[in-house]
N, C-alpha and C. Protein backbone atom coordinates (compact mmCIF):
# COMPACT_ATOMS: atom_id res chain seq x y z
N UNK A 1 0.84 -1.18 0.00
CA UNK A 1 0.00 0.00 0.00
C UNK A 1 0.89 1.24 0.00
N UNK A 2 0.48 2.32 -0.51
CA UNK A 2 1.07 3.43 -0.88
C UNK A 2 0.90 4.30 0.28
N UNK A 3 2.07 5.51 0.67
CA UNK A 3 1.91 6.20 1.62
C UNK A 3 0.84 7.19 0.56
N UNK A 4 0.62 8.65 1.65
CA UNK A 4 -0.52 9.13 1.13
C UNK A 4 0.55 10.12 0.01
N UNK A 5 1.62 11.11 0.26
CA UNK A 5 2.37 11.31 -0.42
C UNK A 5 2.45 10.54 -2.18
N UNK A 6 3.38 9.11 -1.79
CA UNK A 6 3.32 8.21 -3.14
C UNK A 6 1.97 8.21 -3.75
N UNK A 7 0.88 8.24 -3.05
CA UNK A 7 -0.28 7.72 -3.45
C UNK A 7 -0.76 9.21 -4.88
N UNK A 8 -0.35 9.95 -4.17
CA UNK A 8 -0.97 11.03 -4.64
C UNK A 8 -0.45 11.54 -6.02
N UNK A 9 1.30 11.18 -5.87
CA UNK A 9 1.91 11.74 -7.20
C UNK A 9 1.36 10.46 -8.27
N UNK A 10 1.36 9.07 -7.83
CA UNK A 10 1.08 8.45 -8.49
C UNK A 10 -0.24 8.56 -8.90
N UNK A 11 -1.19 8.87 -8.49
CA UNK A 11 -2.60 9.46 -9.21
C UNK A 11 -2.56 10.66 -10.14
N UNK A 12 -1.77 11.55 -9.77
CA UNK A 12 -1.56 12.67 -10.63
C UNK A 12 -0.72 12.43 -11.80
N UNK A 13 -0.09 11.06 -11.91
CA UNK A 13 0.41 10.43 -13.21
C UNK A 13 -0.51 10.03 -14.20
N UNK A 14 -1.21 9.25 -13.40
CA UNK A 14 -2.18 8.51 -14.10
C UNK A 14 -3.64 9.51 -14.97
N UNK A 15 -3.43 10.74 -14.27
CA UNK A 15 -4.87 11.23 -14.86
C UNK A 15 -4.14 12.04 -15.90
N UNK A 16 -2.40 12.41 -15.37
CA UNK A 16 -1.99 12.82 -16.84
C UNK A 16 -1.78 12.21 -18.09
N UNK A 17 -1.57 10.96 -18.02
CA UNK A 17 -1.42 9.92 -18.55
C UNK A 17 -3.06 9.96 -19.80
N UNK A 18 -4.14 9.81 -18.94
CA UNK A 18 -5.54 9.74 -19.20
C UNK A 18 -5.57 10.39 -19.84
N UNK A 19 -5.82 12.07 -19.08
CA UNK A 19 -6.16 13.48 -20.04
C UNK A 19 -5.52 13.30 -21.45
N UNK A 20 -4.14 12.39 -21.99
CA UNK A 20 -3.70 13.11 -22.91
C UNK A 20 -4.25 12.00 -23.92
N UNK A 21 -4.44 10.95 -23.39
CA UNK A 21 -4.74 9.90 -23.92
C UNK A 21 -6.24 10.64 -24.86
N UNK A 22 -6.90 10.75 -23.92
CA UNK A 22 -8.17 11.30 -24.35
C UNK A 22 -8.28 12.49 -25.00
N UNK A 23 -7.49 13.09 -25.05
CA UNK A 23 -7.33 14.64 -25.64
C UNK A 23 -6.81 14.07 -27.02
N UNK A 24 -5.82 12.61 -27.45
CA UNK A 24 -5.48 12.35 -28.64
C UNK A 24 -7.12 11.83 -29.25
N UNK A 25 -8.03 11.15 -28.32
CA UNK A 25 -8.94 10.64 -29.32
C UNK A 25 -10.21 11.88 -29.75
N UNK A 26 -9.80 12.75 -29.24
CA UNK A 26 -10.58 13.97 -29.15
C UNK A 26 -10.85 14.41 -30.23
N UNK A 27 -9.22 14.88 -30.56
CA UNK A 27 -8.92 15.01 -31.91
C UNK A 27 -9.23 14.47 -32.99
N UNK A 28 -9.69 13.27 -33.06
CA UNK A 28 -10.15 12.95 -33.85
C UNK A 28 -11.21 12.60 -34.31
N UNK A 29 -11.70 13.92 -33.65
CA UNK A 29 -13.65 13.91 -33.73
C UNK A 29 -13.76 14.61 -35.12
N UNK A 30 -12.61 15.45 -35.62
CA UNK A 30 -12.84 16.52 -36.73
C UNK A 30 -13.71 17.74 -36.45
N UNK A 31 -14.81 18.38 -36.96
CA UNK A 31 -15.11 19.12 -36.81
C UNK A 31 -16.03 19.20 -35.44
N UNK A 32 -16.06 18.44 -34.75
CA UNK A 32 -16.91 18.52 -33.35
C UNK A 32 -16.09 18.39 -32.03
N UNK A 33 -14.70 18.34 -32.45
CA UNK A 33 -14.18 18.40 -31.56
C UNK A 33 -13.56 19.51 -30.73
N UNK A 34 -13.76 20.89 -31.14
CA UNK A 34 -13.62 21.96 -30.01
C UNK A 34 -14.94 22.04 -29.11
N UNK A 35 -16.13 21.67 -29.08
CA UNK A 35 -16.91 21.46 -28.06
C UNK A 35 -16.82 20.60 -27.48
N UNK A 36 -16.34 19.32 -27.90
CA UNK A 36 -15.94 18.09 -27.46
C UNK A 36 -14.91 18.73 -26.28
N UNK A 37 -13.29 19.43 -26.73
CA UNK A 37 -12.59 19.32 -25.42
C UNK A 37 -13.61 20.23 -24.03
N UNK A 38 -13.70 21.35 -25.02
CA UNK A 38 -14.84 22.07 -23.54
C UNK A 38 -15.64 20.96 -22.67
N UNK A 39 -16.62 20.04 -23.46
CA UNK A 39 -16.89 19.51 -22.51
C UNK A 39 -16.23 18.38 -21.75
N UNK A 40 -15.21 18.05 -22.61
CA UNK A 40 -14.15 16.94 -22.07
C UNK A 40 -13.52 17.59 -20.33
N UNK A 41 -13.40 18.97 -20.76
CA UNK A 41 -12.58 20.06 -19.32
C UNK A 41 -13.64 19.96 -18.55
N UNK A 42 -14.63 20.60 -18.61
CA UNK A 42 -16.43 20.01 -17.56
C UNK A 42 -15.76 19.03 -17.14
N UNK A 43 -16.10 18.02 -17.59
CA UNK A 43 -16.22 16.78 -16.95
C UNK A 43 -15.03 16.30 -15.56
N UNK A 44 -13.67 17.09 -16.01
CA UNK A 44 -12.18 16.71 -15.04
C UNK A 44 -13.31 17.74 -13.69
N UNK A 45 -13.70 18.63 -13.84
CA UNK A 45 -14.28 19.68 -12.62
C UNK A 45 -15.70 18.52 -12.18
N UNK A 46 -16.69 17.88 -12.80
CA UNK A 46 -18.21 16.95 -12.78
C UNK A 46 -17.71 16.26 -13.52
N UNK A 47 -17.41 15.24 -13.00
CA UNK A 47 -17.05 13.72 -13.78
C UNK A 47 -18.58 12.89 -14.02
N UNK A 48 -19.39 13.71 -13.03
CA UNK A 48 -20.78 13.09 -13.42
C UNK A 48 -21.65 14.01 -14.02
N UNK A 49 -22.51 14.26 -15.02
CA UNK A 49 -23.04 15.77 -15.05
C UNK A 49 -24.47 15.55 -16.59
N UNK A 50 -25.34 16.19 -16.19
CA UNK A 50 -26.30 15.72 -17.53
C UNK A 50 -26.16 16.91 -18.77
N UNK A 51 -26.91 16.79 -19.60
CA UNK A 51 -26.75 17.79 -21.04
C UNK A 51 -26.90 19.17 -20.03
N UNK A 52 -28.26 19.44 -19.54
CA UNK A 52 -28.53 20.47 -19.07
C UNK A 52 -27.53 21.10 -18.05
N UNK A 53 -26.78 20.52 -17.35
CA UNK A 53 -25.75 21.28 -16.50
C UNK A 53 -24.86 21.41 -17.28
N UNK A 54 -24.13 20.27 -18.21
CA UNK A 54 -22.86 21.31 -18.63
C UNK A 54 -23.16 22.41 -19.62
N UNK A 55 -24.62 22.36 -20.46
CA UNK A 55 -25.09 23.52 -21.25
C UNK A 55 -24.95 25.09 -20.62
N UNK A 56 -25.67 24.73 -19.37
CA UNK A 56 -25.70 26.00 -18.53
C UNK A 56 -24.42 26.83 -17.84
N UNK A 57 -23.60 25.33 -17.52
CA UNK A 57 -22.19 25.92 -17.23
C UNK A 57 -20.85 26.64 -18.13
N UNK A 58 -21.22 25.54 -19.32
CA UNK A 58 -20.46 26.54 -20.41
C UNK A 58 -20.77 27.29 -21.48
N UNK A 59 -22.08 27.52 -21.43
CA UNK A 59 -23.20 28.91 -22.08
C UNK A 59 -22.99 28.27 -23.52
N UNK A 60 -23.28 26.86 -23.85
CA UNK A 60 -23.54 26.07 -24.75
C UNK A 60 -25.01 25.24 -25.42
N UNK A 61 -25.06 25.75 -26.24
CA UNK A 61 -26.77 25.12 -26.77
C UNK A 61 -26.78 23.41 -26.23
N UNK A 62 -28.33 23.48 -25.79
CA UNK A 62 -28.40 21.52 -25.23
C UNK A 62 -27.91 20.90 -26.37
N UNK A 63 -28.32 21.01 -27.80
CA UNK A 63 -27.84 20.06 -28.78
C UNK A 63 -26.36 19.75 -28.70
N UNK A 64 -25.50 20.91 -29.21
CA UNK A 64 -24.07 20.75 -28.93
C UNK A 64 -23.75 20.18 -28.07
N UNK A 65 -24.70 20.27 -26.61
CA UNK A 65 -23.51 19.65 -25.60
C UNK A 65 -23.85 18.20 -26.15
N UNK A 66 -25.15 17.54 -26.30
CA UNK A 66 -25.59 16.52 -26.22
C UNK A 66 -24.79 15.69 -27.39
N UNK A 67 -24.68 16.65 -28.61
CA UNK A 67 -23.66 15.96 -29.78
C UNK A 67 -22.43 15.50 -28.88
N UNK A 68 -21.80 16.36 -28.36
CA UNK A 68 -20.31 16.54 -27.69
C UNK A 68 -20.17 15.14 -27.19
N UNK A 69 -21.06 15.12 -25.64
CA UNK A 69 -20.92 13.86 -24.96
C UNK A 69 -21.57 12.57 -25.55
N UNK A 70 -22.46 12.87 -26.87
CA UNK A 70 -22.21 11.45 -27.61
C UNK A 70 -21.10 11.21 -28.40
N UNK A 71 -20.82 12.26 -29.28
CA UNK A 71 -19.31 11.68 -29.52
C UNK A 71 -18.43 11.65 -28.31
N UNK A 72 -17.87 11.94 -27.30
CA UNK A 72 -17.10 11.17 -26.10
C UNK A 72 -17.85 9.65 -25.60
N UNK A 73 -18.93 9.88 -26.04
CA UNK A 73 -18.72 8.22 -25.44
C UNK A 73 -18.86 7.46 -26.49
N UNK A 74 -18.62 7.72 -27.78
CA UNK A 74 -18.63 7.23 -29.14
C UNK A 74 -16.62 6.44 -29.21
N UNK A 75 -15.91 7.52 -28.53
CA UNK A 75 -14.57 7.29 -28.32
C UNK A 75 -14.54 6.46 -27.21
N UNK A 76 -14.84 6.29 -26.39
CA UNK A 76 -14.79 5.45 -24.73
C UNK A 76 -14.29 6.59 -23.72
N UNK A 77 -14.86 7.92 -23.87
CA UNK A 77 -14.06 8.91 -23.17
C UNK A 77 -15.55 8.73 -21.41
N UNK A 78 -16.31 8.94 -22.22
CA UNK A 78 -17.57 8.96 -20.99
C UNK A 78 -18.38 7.72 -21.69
N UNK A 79 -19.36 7.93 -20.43
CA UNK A 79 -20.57 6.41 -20.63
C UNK A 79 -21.66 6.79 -20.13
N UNK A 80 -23.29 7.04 -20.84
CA UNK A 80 -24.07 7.20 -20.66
C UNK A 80 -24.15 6.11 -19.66
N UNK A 81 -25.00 6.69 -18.23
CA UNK A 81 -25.29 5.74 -17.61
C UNK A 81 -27.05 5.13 -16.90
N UNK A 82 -27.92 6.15 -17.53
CA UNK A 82 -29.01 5.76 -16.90
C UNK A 82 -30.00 4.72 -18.59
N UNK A 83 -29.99 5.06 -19.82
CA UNK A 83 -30.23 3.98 -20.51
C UNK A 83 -31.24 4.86 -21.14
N UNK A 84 -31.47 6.19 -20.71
CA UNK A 84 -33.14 6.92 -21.09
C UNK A 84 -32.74 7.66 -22.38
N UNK A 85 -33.63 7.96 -22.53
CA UNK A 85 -33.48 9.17 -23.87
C UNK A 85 -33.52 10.50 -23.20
N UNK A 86 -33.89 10.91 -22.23
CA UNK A 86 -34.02 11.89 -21.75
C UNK A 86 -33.49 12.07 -20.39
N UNK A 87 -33.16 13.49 -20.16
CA UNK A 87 -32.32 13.77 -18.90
C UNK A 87 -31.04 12.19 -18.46
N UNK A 88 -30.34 12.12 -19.34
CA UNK A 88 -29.40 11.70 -19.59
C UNK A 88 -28.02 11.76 -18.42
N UNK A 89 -27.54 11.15 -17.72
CA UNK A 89 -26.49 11.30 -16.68
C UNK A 89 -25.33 10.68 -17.70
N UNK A 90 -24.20 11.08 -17.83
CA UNK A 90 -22.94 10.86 -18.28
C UNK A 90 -22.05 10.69 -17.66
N UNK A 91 -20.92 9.79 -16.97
CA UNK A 91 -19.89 9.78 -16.09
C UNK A 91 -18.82 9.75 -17.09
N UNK A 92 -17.75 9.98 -16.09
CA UNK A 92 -16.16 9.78 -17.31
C UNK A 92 -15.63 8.96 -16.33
N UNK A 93 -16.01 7.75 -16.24
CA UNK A 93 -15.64 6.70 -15.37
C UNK A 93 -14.31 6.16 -15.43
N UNK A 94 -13.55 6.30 -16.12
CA UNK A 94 -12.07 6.17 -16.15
C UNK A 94 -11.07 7.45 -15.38
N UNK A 95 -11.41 8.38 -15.33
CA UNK A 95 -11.34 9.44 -14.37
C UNK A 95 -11.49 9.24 -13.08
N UNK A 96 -13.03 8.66 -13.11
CA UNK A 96 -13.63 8.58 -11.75
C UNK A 96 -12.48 7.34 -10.82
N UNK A 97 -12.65 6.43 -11.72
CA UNK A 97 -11.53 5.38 -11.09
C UNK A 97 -10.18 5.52 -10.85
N UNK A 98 -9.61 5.93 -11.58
CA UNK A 98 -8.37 6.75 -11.00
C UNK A 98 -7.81 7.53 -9.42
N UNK A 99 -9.13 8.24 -9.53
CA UNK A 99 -9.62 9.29 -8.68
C UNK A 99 -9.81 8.03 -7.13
N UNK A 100 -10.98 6.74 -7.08
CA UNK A 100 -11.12 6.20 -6.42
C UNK A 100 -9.98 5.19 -5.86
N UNK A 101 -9.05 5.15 -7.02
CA UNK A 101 -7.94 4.14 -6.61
C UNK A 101 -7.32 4.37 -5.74
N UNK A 102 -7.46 3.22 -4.45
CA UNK A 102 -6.49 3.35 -3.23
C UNK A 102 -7.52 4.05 -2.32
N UNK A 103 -8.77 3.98 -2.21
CA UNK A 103 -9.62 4.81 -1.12
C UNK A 103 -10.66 3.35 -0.37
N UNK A 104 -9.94 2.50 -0.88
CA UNK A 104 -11.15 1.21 -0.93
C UNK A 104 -10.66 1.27 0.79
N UNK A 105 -12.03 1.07 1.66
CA UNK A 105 -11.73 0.85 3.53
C UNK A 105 -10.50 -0.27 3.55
N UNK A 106 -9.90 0.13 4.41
CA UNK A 106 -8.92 -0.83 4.92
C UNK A 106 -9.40 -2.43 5.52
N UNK A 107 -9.40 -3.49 5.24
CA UNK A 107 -9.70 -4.49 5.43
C UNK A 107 -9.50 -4.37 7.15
N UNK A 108 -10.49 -5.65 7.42
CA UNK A 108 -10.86 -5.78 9.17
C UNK A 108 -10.08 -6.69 9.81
């Protein structure tokens, strides 16, 4: 097990590692991909977040955002997670796990 120090630079590897990873498949959205990184940056601040909040947060039409985070999870960047057509929740669960690694309770 990692002290909290190690623990920490080594997480801050890994999400750099991620971000760039994901910032290469970004790129290769072509023309949808400058709303794509905006909402790709949302998401590092709400790793969980629906059309309507990141619309409102980055003064972006619902369609765009909604294009955006279907192409990210078209790449494996996020993952729709409730199954609806509507009011839609999105996680960037590879983030999220990163983030959770090493917080699991200490065994009894």
């Amino acid at each position: 097990m990692l002290c909290g120090a190690a623990q920490a630079v080594d997480t801050a590897g890994e999400l750099i590692i991620l971000l760039e990873e994901d910032r290469a498949a970004i790129q290769t959205l072509g023309r949808s991909s400058a709303s794509a990184y905006r909402v790709h940056d949302f998401m590092q601040r709400r790793p969980l977040t629906t059309i309507q909040a990141a619309s409102t947060e980055l003064k972006l039409s619902i369609p765009t955002v909604g294009k955006a985070l279907d192409r990210l999870a078209e790449v494996g960047i996020v993952r729709e997670t409730t199954g609806r057509l509507r009011r839609r929740v999105f996680a960037y669960r590879k983030y999220l796990d990163v983030l959770e690694r090493g917080t699991e309770p200490l065994p009894r």
